[in-house]
C-alpha atoms as a PDB file:
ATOM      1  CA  UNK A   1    -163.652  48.173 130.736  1.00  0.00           C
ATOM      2  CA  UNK A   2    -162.412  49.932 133.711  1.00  0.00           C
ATOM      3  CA  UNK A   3    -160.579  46.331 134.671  1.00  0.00           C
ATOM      4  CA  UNK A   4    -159.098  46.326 131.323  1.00  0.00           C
ATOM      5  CA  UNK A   5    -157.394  50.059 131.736  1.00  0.00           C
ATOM      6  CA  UNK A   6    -156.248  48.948 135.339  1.00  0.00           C
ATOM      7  CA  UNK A   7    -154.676  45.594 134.254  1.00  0.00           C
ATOM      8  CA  UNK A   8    -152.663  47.860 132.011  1.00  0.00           C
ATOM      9  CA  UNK A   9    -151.665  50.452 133.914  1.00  0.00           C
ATOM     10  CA  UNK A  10    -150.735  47.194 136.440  1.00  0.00           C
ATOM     11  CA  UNK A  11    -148.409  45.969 133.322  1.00  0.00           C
ATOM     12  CA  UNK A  12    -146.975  49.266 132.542  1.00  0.00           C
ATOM     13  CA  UNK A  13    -146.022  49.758 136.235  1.00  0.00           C
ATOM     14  CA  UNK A  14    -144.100  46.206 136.528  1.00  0.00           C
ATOM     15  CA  UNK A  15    -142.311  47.057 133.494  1.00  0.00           C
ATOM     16  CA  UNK A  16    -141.392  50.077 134.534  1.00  0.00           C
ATOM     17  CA  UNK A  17    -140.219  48.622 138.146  1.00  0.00           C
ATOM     18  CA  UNK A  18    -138.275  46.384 136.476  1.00  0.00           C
ATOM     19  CA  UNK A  19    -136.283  48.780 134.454  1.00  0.00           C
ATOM     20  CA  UNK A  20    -135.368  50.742 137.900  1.00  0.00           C
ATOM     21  CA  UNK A  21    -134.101  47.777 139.323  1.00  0.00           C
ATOM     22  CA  UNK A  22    -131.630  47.069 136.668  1.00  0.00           C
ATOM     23  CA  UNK A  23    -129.022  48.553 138.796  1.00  0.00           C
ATOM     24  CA  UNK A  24    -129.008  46.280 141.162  1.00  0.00           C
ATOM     25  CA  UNK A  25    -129.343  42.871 139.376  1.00  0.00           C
ATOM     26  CA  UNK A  26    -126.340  41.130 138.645  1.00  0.00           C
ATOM     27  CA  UNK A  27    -125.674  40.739 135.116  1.00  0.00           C
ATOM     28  CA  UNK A  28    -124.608  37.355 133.638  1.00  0.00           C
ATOM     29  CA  UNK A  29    -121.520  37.717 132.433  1.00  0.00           C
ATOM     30  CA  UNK A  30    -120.923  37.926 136.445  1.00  0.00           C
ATOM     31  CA  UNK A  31    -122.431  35.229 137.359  1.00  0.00           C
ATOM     32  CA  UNK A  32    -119.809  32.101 138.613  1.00  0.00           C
ATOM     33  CA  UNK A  33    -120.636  28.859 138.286  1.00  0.00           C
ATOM     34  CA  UNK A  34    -120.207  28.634 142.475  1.00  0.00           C
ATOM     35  CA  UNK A  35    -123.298  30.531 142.246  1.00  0.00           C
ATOM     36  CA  UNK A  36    -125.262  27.399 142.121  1.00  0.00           C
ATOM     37  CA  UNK A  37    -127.263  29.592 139.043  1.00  0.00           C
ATOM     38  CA  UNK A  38    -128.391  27.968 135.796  1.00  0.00           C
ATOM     39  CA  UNK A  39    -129.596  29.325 132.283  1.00  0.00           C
ATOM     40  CA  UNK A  40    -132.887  29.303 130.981  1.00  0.00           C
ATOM     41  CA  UNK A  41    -131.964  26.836 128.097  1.00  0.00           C
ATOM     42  CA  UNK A  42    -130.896  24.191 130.909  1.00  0.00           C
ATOM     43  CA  UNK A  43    -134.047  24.871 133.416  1.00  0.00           C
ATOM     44  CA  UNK A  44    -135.882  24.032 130.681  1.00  0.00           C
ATOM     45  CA  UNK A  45    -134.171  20.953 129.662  1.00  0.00           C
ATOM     46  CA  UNK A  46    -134.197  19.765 133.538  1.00  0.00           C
ATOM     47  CA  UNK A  47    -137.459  20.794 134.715  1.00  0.00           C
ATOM     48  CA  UNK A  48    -139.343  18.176 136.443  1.00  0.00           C
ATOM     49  CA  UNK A  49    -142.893  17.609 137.750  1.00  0.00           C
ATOM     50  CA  UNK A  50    -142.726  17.028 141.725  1.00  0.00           C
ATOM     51  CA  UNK A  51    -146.465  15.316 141.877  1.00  0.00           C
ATOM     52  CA  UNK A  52    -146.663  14.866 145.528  1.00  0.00           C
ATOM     53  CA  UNK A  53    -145.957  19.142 146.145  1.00  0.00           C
ATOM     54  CA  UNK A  54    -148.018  19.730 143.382  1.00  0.00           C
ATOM     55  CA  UNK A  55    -150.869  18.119 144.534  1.00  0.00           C
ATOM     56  CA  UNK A  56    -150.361  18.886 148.082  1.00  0.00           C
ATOM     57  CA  UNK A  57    -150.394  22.172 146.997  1.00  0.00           C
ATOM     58  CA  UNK A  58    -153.236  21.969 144.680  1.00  0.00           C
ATOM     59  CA  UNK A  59    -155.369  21.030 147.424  1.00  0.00           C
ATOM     60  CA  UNK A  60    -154.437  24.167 149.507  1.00  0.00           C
ATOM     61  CA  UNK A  61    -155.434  26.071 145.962  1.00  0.00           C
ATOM     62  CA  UNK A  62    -158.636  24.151 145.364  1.00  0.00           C
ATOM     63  CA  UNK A  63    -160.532  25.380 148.376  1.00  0.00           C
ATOM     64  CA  UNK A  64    -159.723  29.614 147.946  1.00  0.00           C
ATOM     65  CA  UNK A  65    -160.017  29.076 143.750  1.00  0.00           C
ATOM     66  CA  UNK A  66    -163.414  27.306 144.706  1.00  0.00           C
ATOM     67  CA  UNK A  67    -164.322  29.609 146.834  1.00  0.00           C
ATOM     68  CA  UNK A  68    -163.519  32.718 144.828  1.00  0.00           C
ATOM     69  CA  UNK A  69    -165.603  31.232 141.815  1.00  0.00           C
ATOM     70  CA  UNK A  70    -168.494  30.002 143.142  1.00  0.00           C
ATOM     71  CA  UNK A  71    -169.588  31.105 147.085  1.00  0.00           C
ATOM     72  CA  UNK A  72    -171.297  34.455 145.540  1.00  0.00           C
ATOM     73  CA  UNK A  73    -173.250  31.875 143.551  1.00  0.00           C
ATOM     74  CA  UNK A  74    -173.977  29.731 145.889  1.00  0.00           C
ATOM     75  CA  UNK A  75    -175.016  32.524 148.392  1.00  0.00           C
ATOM     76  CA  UNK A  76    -177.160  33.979 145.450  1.00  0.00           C
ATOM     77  CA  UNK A  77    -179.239  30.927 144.078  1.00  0.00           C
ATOM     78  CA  UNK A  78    -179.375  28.330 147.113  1.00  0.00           C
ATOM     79  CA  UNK A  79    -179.241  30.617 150.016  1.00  0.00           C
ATOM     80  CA  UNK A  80    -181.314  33.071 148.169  1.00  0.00           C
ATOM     81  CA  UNK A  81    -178.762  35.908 149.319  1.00  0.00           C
ATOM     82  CA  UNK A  82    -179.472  39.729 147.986  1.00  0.00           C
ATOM     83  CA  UNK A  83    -176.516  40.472 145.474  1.00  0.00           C
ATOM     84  CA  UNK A  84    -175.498  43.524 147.629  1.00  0.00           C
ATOM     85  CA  UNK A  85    -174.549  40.731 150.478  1.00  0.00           C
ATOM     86  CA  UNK A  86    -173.596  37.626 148.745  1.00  0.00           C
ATOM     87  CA  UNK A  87    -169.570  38.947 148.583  1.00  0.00           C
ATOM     88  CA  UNK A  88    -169.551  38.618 152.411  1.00  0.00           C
ATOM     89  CA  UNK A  89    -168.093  35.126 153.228  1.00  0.00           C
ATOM     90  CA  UNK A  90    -165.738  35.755 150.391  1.00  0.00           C
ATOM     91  CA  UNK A  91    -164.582  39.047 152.314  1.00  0.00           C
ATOM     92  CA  UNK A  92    -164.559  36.737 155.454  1.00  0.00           C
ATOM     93  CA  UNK A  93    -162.784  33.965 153.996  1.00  0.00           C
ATOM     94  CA  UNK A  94    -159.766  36.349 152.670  1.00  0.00           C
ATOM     95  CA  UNK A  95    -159.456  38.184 155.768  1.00  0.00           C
ATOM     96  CA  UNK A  96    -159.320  34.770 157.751  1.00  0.00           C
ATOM     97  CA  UNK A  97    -156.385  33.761 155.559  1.00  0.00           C
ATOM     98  CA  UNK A  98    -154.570  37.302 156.172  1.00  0.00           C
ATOM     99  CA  UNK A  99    -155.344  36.836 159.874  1.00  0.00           C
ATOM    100  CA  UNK A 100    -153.833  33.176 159.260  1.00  0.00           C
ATOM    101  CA  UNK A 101    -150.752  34.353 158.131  1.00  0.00           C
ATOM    102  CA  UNK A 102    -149.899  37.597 159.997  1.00  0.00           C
ATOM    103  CA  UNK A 103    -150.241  35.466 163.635  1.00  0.00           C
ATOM    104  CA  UNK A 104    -148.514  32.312 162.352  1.00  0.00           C
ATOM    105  CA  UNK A 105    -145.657  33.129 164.802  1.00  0.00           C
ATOM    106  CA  UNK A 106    -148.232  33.668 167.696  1.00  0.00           C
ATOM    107  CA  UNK A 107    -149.695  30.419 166.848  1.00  0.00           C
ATOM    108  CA  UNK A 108    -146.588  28.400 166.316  1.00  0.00           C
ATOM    109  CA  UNK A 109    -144.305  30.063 169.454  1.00  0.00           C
ATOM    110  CA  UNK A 110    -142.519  26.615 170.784  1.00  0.00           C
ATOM    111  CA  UNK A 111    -144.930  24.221 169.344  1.00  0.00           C
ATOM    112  CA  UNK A 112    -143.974  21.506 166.410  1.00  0.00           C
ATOM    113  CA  UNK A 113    -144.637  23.226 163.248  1.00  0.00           C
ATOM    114  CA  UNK A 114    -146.331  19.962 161.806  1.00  0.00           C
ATOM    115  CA  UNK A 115    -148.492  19.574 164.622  1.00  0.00           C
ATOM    116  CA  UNK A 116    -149.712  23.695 164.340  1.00  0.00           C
ATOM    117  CA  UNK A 117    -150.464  23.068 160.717  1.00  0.00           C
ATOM    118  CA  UNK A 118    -152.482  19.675 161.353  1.00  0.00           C
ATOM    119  CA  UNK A 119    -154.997  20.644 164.046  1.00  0.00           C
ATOM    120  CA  UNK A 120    -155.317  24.156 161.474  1.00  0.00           C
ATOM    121  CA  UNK A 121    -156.205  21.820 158.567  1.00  0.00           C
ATOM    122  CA  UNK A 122    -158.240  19.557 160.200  1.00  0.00           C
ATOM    123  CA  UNK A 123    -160.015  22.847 162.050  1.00  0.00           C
ATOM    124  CA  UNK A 124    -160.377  24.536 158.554  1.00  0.00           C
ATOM    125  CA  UNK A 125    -161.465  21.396 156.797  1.00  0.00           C
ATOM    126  CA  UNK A 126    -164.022  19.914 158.891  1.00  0.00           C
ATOM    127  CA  UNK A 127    -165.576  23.918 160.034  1.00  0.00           C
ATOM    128  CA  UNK A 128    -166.158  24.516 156.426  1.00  0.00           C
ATOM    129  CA  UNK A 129    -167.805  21.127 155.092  1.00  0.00           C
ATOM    130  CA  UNK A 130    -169.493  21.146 158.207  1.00  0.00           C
ATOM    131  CA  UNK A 131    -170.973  25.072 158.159  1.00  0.00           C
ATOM    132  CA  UNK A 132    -171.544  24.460 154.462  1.00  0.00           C
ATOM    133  CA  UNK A 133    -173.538  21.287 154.723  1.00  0.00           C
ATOM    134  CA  UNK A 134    -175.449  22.906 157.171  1.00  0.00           C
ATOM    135  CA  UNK A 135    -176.465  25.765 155.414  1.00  0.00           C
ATOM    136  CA  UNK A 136    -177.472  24.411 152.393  1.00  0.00           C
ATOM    137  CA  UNK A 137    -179.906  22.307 154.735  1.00  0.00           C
ATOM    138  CA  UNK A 138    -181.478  25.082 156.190  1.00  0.00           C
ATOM    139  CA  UNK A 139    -181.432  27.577 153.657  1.00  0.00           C
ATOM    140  CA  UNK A 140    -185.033  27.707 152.166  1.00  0.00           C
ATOM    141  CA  UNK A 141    -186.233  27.567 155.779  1.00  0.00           C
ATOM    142  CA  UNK A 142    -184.196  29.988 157.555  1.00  0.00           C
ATOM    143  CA  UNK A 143    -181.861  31.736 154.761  1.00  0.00           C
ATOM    144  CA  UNK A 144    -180.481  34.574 157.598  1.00  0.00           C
ATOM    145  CA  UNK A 145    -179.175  31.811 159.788  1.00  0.00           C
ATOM    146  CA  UNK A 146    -178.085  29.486 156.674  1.00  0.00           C
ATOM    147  CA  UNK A 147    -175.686  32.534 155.884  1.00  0.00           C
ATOM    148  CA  UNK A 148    -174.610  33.008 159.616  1.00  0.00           C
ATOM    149  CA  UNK A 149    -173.451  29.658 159.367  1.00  0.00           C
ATOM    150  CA  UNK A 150    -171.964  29.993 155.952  1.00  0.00           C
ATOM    151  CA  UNK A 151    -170.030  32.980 156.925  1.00  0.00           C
ATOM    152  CA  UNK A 152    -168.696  30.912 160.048  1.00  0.00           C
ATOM    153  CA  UNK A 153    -167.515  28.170 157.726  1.00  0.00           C
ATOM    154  CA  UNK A 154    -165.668  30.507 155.930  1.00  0.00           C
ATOM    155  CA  UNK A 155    -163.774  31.800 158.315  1.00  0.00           C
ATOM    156  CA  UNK A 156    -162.904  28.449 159.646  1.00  0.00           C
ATOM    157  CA  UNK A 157    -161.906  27.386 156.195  1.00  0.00           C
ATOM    158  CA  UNK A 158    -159.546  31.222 155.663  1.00  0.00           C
ATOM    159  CA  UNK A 159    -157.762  30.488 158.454  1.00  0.00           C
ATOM    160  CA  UNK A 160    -156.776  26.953 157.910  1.00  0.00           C
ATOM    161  CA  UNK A 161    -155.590  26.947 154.803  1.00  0.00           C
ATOM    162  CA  UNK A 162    -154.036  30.407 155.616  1.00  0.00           C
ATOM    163  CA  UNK A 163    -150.588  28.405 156.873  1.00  0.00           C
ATOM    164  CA  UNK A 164    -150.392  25.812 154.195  1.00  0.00           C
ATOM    165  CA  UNK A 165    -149.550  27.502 151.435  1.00  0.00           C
ATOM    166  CA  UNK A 166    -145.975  29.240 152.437  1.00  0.00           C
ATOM    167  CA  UNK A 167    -145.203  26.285 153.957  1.00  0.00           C
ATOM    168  CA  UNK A 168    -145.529  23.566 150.617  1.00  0.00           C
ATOM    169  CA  UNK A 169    -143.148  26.700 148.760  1.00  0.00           C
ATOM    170  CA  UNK A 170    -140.463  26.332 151.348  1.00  0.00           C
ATOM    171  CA  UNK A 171    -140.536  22.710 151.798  1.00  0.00           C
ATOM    172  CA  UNK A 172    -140.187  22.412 147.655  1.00  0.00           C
ATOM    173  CA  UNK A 173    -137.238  24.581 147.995  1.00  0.00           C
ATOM    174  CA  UNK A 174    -135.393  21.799 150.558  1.00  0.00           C
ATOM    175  CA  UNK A 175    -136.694  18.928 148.560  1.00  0.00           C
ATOM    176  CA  UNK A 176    -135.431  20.472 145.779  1.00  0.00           C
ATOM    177  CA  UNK A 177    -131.009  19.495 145.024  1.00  0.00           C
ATOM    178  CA  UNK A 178    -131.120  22.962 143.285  1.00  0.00           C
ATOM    179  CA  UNK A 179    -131.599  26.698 144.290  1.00  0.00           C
ATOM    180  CA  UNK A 180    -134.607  27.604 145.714  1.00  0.00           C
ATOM    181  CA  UNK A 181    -135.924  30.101 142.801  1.00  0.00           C
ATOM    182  CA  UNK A 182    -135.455  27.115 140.367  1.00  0.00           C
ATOM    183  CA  UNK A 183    -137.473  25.017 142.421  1.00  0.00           C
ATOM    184  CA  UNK A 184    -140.109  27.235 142.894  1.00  0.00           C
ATOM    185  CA  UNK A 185    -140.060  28.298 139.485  1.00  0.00           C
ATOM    186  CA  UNK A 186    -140.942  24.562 138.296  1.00  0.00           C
ATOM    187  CA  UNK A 187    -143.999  24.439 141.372  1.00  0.00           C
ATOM    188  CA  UNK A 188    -145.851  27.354 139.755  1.00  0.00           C
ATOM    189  CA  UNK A 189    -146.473  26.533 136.087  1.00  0.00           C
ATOM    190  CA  UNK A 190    -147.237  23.063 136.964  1.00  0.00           C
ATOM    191  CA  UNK A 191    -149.538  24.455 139.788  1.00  0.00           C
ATOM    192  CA  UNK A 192    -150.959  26.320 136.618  1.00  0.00           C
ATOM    193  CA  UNK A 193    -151.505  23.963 134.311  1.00  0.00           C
ATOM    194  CA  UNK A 194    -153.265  21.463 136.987  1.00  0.00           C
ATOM    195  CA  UNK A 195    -155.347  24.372 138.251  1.00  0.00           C
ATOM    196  CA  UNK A 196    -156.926  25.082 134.893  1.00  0.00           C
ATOM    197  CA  UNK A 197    -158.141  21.204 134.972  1.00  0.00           C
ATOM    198  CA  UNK A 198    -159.357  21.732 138.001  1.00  0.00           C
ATOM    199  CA  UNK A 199    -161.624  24.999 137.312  1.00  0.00           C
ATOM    200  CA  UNK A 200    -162.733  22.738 134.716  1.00  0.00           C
ATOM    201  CA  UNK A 201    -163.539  20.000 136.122  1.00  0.00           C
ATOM    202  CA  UNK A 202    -165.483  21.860 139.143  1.00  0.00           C
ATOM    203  CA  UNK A 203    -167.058  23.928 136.849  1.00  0.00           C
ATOM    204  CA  UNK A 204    -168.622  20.583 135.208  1.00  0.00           C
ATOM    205  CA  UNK A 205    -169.716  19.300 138.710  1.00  0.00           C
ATOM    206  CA  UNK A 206    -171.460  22.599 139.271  1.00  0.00           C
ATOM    207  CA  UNK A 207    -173.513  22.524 136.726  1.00  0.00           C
ATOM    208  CA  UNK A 208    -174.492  18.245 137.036  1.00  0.00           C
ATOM    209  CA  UNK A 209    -174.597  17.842 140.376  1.00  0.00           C
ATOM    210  CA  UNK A 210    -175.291  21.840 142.209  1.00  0.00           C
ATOM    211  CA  UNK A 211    -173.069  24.428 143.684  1.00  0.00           C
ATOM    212  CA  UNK A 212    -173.193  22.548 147.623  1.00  0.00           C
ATOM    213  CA  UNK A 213    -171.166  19.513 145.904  1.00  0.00           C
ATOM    214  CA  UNK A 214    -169.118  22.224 144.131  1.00  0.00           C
ATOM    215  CA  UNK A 215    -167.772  23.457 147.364  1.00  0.00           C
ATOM    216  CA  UNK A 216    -167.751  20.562 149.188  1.00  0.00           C
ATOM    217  CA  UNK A 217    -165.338  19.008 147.598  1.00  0.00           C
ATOM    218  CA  UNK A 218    -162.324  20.912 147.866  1.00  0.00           C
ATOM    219  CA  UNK A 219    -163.517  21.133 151.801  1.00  0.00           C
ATOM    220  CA  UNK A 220    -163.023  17.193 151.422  1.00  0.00           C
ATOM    221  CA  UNK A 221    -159.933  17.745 149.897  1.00  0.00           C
ATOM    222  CA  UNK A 222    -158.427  19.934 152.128  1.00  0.00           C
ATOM    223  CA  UNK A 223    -159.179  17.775 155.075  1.00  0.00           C
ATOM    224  CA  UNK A 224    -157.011  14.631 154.188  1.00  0.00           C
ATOM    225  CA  UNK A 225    -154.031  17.388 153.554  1.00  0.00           C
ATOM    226  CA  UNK A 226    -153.830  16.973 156.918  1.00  0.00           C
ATOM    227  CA  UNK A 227    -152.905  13.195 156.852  1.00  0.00           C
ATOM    228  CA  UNK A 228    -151.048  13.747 153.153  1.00  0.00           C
ATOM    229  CA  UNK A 229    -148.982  16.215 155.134  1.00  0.00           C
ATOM    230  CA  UNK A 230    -147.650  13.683 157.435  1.00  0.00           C
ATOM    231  CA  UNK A 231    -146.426  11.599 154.919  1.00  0.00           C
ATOM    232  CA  UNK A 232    -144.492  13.725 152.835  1.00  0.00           C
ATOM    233  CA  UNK A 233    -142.875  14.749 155.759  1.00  0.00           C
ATOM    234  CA  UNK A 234    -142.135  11.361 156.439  1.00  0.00           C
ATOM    235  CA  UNK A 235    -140.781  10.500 153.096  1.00  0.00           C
ATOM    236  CA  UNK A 236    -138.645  13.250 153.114  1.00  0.00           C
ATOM    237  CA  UNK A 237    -136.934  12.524 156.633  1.00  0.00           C
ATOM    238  CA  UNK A 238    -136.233   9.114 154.974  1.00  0.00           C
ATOM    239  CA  UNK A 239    -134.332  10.313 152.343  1.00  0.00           C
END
């Protein structure tokens, strides 16, 4: 209940945000047609599906939604975690990505962007199937270091995809012929339709073949980004 009353107040507080900043949006009878802006009629009539950003980005998604859904779960019946505790590696695994993204100058500086994001993907990848694997091995025998090892994995896994996801939205905006908003405006509903198959589909997977699959396949997933990366890249420098 008291999520209900805050989701409102959350909605009431947009709208009313919204309704301040009227005096500084341009209205459209004032909009020119050098603008580069269209109407809503004609983004709907030319929206298009760009598969290889979607599922790029899907794959940055997969691991955090995963994550979110199903760790306290998994920390809860196969590591035999308290409740009180179980939230940890989720707390871990956010804070990794904030870490992630607040130093992303530090770790860039004069290096190749590409080659940054890479060596983080392959890092977060591989730590977190690794860790994971590991602690679902040893947790009946030694639960306390099966979540050490867990919470490790997490972190791993926070801060590489912690880079990835900023990065797909502004490379959609250049692939993209028109303005950036409209671009990014046609990523995110797709990104929301394919990520309500995918809750559905890992939620199916759970329950046949056990939470350690669960998560380990978006850790899977997110370590051939790395490679999938590279070739969009490439694709795009050949256009």
């Amino acid at each position: 209940m008291a999520y209900e009353y805050l989701d409102h107040c959350c909605w009431i507080f947009n709208l009313f945000t919204i309704f301040k900043l009227r005096s500084i949006c341009i209205p459209a009878r004032d909009i020119k047609d050098e603008d580069g802006a269209i109407g809503f009629v004609e983004m709907i009539r030319s929206f298009r599906v760009d598969w290889v950003l979607s599922s790029a980005y899907l794959s940055v998604l997969a691991l955090e939604i995963t994550v979110s859904d199903w760790s306290v779960l998994f920390n809860r019946d196969v590591l035999g975690i308290s409740k009180g505790i179980a939230i940890i590696p989720y707390i871990i695994f956010m804070s990794a990505m904030m870490i992630g993204r607040l130093g992303f100058n530090n770790f860039v500086k004069d290096r190749e962007e590409y080659k940054v994001l890479k060596v983080f993907t392959l890092y977060g990848g591989v730590g977190f199937s690794v860790f994971l694997l590991l602690a679902s091995f040893i947790g009946s025998a030694n639960p306390g270091l099966a979540f050490t090892l867990l919470m490790v994995g997490f972190f791993m896994g926070g801060l590489g995809s912690s880079f990835l996801g900023p990065f797909l939205f502004q490379f959609a905006a250049k692939r993209s012929p028109r303005p950036d908003s409209v671009a990014l405006a046609e990523l995110s509903p797709t990104n929301t339709a394919l990520t309500l198959v995918y809750k559905l589909i890992i939620a199916w997977i759970a329950q046949a073949l056990g939470l350690t699959v669960a998560l380990l396949i978006p850790g899977i997933a997110f370590l051939l980004l790395a490679f999938y990366i590279r070739k969009v890249i490439l694709l795009e420098e050949k256009r």
